[in-house]
N, C-alpha and C. Protein backbone atom coordinates (compact mmCIF):
# COMPACT_ATOMS: atom_id res chain seq x y z
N UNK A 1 15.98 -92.28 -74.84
CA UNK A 1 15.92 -93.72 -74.95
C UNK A 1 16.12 -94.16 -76.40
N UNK A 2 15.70 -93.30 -77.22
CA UNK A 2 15.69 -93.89 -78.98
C UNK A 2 17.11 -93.95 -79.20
N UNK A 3 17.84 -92.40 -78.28
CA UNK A 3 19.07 -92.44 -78.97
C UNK A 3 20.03 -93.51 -78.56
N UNK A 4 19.67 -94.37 -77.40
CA UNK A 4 20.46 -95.85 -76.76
C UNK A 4 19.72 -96.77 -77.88
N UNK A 5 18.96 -96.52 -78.14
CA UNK A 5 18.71 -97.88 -79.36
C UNK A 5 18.98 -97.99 -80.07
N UNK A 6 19.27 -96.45 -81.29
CA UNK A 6 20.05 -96.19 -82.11
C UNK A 6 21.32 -96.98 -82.07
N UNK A 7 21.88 -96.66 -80.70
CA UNK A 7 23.23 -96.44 -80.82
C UNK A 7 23.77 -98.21 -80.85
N UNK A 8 22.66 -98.65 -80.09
CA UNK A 8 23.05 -100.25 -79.69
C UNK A 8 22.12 -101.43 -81.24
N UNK A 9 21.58 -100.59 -81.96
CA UNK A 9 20.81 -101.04 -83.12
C UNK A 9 22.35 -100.79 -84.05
N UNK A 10 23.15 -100.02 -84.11
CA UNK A 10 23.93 -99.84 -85.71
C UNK A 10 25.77 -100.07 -84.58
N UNK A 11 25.81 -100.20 -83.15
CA UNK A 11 26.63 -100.60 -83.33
C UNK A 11 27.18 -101.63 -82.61
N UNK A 12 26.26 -102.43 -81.55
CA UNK A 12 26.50 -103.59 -81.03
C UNK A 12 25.72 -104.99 -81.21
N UNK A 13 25.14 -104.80 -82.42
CA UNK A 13 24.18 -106.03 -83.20
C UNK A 13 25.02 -105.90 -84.66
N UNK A 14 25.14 -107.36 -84.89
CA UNK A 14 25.85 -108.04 -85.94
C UNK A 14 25.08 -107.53 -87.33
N UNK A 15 25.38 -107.48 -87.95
CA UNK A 15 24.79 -107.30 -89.56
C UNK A 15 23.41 -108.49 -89.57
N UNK A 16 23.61 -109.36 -89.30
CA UNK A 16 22.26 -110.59 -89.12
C UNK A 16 21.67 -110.44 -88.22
N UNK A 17 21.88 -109.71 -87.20
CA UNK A 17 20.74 -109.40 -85.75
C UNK A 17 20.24 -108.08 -86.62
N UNK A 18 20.48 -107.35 -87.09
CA UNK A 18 20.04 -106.33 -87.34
C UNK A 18 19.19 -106.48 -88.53
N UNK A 19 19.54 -107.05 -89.90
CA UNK A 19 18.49 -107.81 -91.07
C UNK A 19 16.96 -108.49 -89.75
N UNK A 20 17.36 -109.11 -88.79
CA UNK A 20 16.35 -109.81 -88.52
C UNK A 20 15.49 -108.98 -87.46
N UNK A 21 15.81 -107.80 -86.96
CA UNK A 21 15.07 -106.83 -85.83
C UNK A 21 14.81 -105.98 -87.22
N UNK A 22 14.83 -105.58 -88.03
CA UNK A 22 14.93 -104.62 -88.46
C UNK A 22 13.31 -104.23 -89.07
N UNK A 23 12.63 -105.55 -89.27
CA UNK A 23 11.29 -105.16 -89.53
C UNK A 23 10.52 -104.69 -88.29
N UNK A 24 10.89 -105.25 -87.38
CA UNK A 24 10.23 -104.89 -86.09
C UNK A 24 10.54 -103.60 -85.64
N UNK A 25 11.75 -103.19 -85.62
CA UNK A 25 11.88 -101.78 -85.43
C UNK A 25 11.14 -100.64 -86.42
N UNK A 26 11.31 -100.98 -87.60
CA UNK A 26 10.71 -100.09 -88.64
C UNK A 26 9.14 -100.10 -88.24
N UNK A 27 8.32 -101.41 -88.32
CA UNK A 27 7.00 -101.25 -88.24
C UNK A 27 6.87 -100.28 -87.00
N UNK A 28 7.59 -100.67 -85.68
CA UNK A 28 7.46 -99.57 -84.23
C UNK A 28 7.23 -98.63 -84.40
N UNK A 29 8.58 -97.95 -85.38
CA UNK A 29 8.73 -96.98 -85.44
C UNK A 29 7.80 -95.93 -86.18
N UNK A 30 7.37 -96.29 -87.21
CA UNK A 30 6.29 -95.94 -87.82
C UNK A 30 5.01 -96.04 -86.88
N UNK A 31 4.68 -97.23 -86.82
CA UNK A 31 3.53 -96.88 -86.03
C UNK A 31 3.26 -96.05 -84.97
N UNK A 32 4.36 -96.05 -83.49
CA UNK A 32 4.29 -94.64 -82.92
C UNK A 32 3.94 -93.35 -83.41
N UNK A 33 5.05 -92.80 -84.36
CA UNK A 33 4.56 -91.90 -85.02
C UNK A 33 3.75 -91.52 -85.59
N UNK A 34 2.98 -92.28 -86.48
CA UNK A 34 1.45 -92.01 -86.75
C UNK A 34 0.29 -91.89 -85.80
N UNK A 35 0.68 -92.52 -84.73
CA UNK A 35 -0.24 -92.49 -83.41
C UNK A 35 0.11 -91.23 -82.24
N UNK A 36 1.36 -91.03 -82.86
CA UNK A 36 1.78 -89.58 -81.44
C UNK A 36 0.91 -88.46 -81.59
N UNK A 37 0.44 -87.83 -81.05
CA UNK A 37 -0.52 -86.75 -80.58
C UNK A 37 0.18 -85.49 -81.04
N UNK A 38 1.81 -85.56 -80.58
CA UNK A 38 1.61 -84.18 -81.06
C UNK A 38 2.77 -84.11 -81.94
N UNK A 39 3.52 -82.98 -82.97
CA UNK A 39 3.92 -82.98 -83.99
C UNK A 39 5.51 -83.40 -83.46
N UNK A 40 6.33 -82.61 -82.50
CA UNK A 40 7.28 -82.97 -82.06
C UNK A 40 7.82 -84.43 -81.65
N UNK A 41 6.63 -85.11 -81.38
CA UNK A 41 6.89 -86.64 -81.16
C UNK A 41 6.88 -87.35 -82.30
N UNK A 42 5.97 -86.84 -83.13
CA UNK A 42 6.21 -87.28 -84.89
C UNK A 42 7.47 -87.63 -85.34
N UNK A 43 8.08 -86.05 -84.85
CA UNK A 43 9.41 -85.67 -85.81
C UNK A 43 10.52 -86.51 -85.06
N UNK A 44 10.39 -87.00 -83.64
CA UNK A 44 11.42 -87.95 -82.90
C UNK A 44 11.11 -89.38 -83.50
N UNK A 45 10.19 -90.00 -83.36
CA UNK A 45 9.53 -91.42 -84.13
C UNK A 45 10.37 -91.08 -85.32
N UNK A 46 9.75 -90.62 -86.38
CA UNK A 46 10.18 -90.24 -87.65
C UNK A 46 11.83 -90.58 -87.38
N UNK A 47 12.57 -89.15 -86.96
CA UNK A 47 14.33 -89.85 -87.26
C UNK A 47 14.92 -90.74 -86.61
N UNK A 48 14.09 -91.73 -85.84
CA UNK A 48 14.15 -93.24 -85.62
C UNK A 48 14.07 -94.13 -86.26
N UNK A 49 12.74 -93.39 -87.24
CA UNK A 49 12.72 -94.37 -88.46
C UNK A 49 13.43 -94.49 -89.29
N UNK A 50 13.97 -93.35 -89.75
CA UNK A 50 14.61 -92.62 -90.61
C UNK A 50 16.01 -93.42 -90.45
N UNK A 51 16.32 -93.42 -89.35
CA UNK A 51 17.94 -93.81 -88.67
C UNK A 51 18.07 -95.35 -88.75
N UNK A 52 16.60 -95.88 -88.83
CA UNK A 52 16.97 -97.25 -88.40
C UNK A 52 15.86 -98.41 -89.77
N UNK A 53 16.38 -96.99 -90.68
CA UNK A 53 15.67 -98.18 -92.13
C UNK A 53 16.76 -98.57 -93.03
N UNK A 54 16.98 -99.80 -92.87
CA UNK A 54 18.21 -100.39 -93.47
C UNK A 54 17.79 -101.30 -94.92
N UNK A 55 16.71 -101.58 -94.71
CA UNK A 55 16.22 -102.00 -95.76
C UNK A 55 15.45 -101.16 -97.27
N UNK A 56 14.93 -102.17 -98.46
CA UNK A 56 14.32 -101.05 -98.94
C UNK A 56 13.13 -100.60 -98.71
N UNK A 57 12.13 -101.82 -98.64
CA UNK A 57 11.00 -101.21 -98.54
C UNK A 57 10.71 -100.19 -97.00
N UNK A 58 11.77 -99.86 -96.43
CA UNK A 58 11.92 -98.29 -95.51
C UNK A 58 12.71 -97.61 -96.30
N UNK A 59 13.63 -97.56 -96.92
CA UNK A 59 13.73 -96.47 -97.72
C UNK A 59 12.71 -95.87 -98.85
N UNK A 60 12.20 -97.14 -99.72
CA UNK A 60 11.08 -96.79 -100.49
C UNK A 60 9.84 -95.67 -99.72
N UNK A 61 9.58 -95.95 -98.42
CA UNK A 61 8.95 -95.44 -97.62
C UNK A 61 9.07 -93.86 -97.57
N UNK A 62 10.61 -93.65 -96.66
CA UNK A 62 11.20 -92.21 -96.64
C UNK A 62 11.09 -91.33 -98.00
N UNK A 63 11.44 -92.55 -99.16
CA UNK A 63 11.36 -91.57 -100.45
C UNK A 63 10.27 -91.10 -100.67
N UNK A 64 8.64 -92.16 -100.33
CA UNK A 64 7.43 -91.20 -100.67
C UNK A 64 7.17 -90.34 -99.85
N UNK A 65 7.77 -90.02 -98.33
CA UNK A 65 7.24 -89.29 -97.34
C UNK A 65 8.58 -87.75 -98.59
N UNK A 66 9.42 -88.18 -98.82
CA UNK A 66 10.03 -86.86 -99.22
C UNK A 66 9.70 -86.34 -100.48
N UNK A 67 8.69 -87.15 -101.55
CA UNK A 67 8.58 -86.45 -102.42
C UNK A 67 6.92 -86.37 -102.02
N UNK A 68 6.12 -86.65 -101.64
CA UNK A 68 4.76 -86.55 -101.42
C UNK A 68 4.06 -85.61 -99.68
N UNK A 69 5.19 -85.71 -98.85
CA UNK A 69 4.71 -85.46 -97.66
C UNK A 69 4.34 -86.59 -96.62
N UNK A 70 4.26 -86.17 -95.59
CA UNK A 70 4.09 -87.26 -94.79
C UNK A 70 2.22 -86.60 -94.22
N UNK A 71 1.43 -87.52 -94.09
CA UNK A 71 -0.14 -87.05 -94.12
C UNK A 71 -0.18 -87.07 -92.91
N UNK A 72 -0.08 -86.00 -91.63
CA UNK A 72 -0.30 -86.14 -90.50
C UNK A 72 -1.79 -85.61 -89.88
N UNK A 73 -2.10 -86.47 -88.99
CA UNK A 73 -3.59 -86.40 -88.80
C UNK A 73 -3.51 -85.51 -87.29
N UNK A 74 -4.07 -85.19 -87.21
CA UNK A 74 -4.17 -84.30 -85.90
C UNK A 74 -5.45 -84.26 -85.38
N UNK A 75 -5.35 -84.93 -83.78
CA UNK A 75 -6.42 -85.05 -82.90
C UNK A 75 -7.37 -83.82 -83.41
N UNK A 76 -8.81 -84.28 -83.32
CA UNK A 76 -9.88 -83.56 -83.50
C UNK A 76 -10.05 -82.55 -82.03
N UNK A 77 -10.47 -81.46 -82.19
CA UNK A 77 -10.92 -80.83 -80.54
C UNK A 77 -12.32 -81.11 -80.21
N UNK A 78 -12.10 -81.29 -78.99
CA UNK A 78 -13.38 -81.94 -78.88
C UNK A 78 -13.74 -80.54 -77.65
């Protein structure tokens, strides 16, 4: 499904539909990922995000996850 959004996010929305979804997708996208349970769903969220940060403050983003790490929390066992 990400990869139909991808595909319909960079190539059937105008340069101005896309400036104006583009916070909404980024915040999504991030937020899933910090909330996914397990690491593999991280890493799908993640090159969604990754794919669909057109702006800077998402690139500013990617750059601290690549020079600092990305802090992933992992469910406690209960």
């Amino acid at each position: 499904m990400l990869r139909q959004v991808r595909k319909l996010y960079w190539n059937f929305l105008s340069d101005a539909a896309r400036t104006r979804a583009a916070a909404t997708f980024e915040e999504s996208m991030w937020t899933l990922m910090m909330c996914a349970d397990r690491l593999s769903n991280k890493k799908i969220f993640f090159d969604a995000y990754r794919d669909l940060a057109p702006n800077r403050r998402a690139l500013d983003q990617l750059l601290r996850v690549l020079n600092e790490g990305l802090k992933v929390r992992r469910p406690n066992p209960v």
